[in-house]
PDB file of N, CA and C in Angstrom:
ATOM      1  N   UNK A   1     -37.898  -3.259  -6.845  1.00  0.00           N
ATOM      2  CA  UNK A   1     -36.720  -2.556  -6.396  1.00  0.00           C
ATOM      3  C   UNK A   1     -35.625  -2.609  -7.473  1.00  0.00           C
ATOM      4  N   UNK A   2     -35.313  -3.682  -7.959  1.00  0.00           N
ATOM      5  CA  UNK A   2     -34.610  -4.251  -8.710  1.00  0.00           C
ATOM      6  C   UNK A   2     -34.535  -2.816 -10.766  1.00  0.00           C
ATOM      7  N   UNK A   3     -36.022  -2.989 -10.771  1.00  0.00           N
ATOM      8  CA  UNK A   3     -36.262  -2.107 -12.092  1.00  0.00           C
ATOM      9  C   UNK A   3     -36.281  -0.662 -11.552  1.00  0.00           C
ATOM     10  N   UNK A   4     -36.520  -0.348 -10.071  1.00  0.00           N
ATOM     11  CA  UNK A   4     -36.220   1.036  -9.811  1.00  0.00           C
ATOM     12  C   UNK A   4     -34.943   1.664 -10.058  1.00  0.00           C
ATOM     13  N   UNK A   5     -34.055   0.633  -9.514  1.00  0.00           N
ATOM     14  CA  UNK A   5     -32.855   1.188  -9.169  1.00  0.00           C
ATOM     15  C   UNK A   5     -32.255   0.800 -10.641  1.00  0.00           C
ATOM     16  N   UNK A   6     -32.027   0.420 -11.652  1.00  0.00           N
ATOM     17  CA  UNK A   6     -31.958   0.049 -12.909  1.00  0.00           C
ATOM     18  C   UNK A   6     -32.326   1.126 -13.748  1.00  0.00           C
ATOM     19  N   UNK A   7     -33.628   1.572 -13.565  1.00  0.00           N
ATOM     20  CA  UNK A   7     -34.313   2.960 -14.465  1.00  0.00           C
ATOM     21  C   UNK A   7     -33.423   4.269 -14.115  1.00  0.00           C
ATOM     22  N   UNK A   8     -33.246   4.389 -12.925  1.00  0.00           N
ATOM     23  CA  UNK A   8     -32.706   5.725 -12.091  1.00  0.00           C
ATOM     24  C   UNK A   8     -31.358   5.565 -11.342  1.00  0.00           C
ATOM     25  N   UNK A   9     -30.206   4.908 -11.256  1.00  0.00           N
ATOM     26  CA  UNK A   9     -29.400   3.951 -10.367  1.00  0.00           C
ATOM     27  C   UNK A   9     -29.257   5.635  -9.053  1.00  0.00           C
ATOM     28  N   UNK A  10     -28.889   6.884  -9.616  1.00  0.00           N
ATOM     29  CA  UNK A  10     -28.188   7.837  -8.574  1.00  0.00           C
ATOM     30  C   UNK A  10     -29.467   7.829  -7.817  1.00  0.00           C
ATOM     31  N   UNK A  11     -31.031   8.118  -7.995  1.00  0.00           N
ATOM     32  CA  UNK A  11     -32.134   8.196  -7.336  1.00  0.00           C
ATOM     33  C   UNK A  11     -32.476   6.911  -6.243  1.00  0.00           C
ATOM     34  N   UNK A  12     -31.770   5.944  -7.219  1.00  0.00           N
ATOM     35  CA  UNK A  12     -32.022   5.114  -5.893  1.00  0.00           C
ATOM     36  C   UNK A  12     -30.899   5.019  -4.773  1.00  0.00           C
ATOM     37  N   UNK A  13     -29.726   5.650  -5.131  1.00  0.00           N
ATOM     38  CA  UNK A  13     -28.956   5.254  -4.406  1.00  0.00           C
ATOM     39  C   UNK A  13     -29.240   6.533  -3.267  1.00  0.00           C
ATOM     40  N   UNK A  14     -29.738   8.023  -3.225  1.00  0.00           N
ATOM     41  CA  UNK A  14     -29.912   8.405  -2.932  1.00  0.00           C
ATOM     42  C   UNK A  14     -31.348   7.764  -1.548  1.00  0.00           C
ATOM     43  N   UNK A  15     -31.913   7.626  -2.783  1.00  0.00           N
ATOM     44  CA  UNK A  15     -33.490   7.165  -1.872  1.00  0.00           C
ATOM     45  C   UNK A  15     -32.484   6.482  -0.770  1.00  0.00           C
ATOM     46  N   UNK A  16     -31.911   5.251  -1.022  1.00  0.00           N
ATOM     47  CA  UNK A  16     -31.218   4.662   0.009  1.00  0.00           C
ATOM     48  C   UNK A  16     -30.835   4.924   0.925  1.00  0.00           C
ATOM     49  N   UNK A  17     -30.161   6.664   1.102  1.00  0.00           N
ATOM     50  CA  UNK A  17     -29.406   6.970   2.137  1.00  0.00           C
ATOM     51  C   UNK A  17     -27.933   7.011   1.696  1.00  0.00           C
ATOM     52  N   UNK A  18     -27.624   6.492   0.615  1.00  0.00           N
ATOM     53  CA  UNK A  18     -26.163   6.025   0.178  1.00  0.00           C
ATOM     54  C   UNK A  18     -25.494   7.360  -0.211  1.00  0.00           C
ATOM     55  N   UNK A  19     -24.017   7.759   0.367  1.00  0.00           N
ATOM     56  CA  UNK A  19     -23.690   8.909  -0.342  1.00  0.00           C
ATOM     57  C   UNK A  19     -23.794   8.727  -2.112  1.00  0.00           C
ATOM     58  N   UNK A  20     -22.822   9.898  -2.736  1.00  0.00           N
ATOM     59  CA  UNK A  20     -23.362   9.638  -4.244  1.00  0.00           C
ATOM     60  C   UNK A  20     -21.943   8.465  -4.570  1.00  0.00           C
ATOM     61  N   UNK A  21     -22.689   7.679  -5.296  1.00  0.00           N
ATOM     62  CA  UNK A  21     -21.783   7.034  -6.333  1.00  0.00           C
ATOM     63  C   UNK A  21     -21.269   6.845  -7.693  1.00  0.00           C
ATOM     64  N   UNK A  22     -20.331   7.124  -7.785  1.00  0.00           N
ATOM     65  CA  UNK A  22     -19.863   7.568  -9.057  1.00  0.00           C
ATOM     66  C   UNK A  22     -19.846   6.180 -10.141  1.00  0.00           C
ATOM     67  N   UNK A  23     -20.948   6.426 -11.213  1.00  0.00           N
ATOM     68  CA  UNK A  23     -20.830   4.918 -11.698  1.00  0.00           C
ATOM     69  C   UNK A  23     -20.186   5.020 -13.223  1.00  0.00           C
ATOM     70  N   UNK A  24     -19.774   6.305 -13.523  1.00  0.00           N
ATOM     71  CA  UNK A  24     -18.584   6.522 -14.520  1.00  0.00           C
ATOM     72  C   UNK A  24     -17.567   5.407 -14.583  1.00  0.00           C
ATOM     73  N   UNK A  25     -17.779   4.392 -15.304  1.00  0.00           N
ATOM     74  CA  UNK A  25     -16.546   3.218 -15.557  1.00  0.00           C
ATOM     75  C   UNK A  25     -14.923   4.058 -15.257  1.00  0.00           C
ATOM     76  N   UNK A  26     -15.107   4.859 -16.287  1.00  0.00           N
ATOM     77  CA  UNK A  26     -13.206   5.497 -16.792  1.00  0.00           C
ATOM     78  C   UNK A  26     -12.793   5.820 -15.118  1.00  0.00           C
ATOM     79  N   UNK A  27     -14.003   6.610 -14.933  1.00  0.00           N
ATOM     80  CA  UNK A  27     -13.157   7.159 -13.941  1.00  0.00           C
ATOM     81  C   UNK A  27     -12.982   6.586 -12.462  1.00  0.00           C
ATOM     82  N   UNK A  28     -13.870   5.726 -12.404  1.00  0.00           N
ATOM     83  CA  UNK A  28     -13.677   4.581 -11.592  1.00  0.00           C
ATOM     84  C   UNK A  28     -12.039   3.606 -11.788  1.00  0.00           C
ATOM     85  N   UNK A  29     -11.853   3.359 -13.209  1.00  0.00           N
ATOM     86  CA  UNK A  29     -10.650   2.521 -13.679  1.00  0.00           C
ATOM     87  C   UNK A  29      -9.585   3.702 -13.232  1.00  0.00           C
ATOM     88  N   UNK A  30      -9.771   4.870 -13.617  1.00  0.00           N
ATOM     89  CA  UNK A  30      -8.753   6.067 -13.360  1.00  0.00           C
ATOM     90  C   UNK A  30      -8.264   5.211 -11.687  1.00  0.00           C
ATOM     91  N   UNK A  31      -8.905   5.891 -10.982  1.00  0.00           N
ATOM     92  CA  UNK A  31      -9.196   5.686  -9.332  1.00  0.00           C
ATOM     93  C   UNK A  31      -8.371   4.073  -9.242  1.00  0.00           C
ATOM     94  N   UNK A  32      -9.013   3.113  -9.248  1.00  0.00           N
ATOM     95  CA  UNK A  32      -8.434   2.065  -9.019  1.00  0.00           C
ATOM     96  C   UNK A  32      -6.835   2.103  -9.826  1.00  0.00           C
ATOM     97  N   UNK A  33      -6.395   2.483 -11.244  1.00  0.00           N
ATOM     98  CA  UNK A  33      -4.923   2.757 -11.603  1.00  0.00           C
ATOM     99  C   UNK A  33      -3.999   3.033 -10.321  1.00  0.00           C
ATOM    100  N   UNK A  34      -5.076   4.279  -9.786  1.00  0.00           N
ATOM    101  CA  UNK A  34      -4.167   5.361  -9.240  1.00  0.00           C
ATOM    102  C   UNK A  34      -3.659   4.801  -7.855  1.00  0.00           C
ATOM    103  N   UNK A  35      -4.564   4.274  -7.180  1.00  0.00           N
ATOM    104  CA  UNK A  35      -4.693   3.152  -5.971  1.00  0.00           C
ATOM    105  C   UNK A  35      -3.600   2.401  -6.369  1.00  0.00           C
ATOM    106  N   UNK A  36      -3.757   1.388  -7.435  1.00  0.00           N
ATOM    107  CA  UNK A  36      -2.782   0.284  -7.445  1.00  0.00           C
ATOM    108  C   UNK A  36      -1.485   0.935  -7.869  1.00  0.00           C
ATOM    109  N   UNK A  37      -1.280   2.215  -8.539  1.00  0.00           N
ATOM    110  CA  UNK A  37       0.153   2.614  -8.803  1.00  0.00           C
ATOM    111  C   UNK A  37       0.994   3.087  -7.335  1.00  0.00           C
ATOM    112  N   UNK A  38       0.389   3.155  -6.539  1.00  0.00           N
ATOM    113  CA  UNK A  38       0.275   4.181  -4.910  1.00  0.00           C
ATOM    114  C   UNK A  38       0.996   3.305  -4.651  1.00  0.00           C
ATOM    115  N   UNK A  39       0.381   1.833  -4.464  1.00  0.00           N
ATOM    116  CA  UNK A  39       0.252   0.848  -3.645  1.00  0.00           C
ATOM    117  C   UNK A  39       1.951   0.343  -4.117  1.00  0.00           C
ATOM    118  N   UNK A  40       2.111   0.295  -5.678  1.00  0.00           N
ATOM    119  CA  UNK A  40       3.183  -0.246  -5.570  1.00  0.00           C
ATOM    120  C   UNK A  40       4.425   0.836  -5.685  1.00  0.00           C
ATOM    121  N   UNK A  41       4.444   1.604  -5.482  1.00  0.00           N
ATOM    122  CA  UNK A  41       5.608   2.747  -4.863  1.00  0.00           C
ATOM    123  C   UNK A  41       5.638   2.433  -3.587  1.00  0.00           C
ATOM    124  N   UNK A  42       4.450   2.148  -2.658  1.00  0.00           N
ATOM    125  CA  UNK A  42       4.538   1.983  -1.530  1.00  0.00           C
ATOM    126  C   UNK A  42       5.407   0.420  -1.096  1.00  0.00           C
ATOM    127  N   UNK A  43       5.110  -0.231  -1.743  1.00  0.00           N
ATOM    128  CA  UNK A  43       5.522  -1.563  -1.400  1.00  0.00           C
ATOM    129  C   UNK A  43       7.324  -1.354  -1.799  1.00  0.00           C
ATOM    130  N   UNK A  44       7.549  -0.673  -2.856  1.00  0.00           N
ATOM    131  CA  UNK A  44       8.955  -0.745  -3.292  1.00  0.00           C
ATOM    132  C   UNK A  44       9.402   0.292  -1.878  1.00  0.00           C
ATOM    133  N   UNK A  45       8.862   1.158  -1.530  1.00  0.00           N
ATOM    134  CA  UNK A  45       9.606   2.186  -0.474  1.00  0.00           C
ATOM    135  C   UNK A  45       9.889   0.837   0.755  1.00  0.00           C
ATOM    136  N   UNK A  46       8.544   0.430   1.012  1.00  0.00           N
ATOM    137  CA  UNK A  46       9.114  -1.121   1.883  1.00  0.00           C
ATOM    138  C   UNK A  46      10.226  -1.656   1.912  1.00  0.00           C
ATOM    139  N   UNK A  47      10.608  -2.601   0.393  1.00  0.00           N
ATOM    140  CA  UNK A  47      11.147  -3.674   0.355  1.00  0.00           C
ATOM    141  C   UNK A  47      12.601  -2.771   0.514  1.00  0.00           C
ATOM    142  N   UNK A  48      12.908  -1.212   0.263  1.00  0.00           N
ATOM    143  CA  UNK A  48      14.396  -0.939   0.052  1.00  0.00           C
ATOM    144  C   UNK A  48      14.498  -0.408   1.745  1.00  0.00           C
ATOM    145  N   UNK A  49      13.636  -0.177   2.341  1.00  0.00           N
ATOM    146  CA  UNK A  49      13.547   0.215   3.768  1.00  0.00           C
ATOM    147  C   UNK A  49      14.044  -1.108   4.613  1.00  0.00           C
ATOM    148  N   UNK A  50      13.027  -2.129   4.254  1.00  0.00           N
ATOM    149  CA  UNK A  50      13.630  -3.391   4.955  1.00  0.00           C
ATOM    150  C   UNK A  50      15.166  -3.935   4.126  1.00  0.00           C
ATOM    151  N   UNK A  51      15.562  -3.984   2.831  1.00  0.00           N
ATOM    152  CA  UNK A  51      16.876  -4.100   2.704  1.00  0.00           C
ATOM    153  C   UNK A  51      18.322  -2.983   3.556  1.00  0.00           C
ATOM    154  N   UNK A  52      17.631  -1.945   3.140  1.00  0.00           N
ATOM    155  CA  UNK A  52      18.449  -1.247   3.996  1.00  0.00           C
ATOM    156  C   UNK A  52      19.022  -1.500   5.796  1.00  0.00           C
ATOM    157  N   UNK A  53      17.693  -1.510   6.096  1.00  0.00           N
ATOM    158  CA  UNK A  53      17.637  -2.085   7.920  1.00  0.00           C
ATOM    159  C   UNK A  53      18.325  -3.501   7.680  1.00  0.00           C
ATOM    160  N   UNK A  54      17.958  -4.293   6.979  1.00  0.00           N
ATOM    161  CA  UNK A  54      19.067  -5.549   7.042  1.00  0.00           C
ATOM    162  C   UNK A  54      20.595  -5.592   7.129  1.00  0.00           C
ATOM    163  N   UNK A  55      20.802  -4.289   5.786  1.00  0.00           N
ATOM    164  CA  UNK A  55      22.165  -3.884   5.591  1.00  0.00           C
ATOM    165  C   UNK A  55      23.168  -3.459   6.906  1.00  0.00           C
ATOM    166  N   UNK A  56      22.510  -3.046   7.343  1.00  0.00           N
ATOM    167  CA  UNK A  56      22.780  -2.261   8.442  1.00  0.00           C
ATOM    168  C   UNK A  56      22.947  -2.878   9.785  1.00  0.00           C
ATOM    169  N   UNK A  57      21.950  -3.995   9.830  1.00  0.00           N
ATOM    170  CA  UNK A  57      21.859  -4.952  10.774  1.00  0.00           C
ATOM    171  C   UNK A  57      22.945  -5.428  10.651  1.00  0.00           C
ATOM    172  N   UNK A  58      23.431  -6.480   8.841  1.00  0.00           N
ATOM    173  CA  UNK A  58      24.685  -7.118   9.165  1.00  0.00           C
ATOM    174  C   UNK A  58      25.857  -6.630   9.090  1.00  0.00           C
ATOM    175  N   UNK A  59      25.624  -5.139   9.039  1.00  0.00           N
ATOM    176  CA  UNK A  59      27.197  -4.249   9.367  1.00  0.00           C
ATOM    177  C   UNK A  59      27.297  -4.142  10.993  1.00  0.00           C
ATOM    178  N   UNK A  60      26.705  -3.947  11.630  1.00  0.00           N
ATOM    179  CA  UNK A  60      26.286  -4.026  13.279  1.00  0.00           C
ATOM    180  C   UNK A  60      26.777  -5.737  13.864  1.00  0.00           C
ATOM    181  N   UNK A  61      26.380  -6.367  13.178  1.00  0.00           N
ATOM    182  CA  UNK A  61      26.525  -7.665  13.232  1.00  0.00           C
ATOM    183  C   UNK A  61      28.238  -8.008  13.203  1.00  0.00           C
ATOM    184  N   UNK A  62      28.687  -7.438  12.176  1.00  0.00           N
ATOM    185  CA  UNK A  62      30.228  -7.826  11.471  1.00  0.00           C
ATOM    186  C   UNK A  62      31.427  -6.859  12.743  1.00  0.00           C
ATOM    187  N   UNK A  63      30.511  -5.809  12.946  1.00  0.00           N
ATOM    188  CA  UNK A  63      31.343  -5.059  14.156  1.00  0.00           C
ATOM    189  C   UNK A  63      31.203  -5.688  15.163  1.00  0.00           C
ATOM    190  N   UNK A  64      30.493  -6.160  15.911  1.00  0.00           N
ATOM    191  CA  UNK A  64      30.274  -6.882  17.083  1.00  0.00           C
ATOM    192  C   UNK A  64      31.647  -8.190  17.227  1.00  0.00           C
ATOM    193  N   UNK A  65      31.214  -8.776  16.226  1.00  0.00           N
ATOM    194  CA  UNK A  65      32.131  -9.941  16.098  1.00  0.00           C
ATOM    195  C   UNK A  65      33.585  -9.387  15.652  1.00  0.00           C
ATOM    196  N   UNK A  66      34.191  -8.291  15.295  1.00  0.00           N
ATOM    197  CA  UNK A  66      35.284  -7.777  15.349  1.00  0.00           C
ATOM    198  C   UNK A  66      35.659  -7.263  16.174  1.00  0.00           C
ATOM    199  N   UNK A  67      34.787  -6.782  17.224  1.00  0.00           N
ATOM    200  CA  UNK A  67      34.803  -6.323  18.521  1.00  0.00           C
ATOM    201  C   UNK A  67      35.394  -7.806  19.375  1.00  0.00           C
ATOM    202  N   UNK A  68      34.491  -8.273  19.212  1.00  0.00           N
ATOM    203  CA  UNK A  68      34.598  -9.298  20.599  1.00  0.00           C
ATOM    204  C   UNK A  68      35.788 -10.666  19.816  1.00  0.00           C
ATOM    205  N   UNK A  69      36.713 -10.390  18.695  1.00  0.00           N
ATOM    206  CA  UNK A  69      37.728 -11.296  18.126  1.00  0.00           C
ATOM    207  C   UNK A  69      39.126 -10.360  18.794  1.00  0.00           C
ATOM    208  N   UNK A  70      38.848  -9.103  18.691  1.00  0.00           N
ATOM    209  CA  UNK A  70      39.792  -8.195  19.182  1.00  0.00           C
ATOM    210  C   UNK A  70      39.422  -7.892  20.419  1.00  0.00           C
ATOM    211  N   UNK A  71      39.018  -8.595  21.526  1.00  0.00           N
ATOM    212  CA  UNK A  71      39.075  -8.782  22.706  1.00  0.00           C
ATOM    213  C   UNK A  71      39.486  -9.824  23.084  1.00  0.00           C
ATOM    214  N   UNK A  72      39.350 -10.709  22.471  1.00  0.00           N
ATOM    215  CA  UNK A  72      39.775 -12.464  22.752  1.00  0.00           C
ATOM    216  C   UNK A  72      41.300 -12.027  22.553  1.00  0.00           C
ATOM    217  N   UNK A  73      41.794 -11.300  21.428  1.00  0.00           N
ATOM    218  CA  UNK A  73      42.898 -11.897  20.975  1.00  0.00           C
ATOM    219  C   UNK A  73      43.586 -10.705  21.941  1.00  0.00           C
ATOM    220  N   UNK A  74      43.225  -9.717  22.287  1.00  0.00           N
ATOM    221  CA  UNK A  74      43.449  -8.778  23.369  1.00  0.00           C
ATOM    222  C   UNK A  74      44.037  -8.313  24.309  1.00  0.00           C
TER     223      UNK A  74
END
């Protein structure tokens, strides 16, 4: 099995049942670049999404307590 799939790799992967696999290195490395560049746009859209919602939280936060200082003093 081992020297089949070695001599022929797409024939065997076929024989297998396996869709096709692309065993082009570059463009495999392309693919994974493109993945990990995704990934970290995605993570930065995160981290300014959750700063923002924080921001916002402790402006919500700072009104509350100006609210309820100007009721005490009221």
């Amino acid at each position: 099995m081992l020297e089949r799939s070695t001599k022929d790799p797409q024939a065997f992967i076929l024989e297998s049942g396996w869709a096709s696999v692309s065993l082009d290195v570059s463009r495999g490395l392309r693919e994974l670049r493109s993945l990990y560049e995704h990934l970290q746009a995605r993570i930065l859209e995160m981290i300014e999404t959750l700063d923002e919602a924080e921001r916002e939280a402790q402006f919500f936060q700072h009104r509350l307590r100006d609210q309820n200082f100007a009721e005490e003093r009221g």
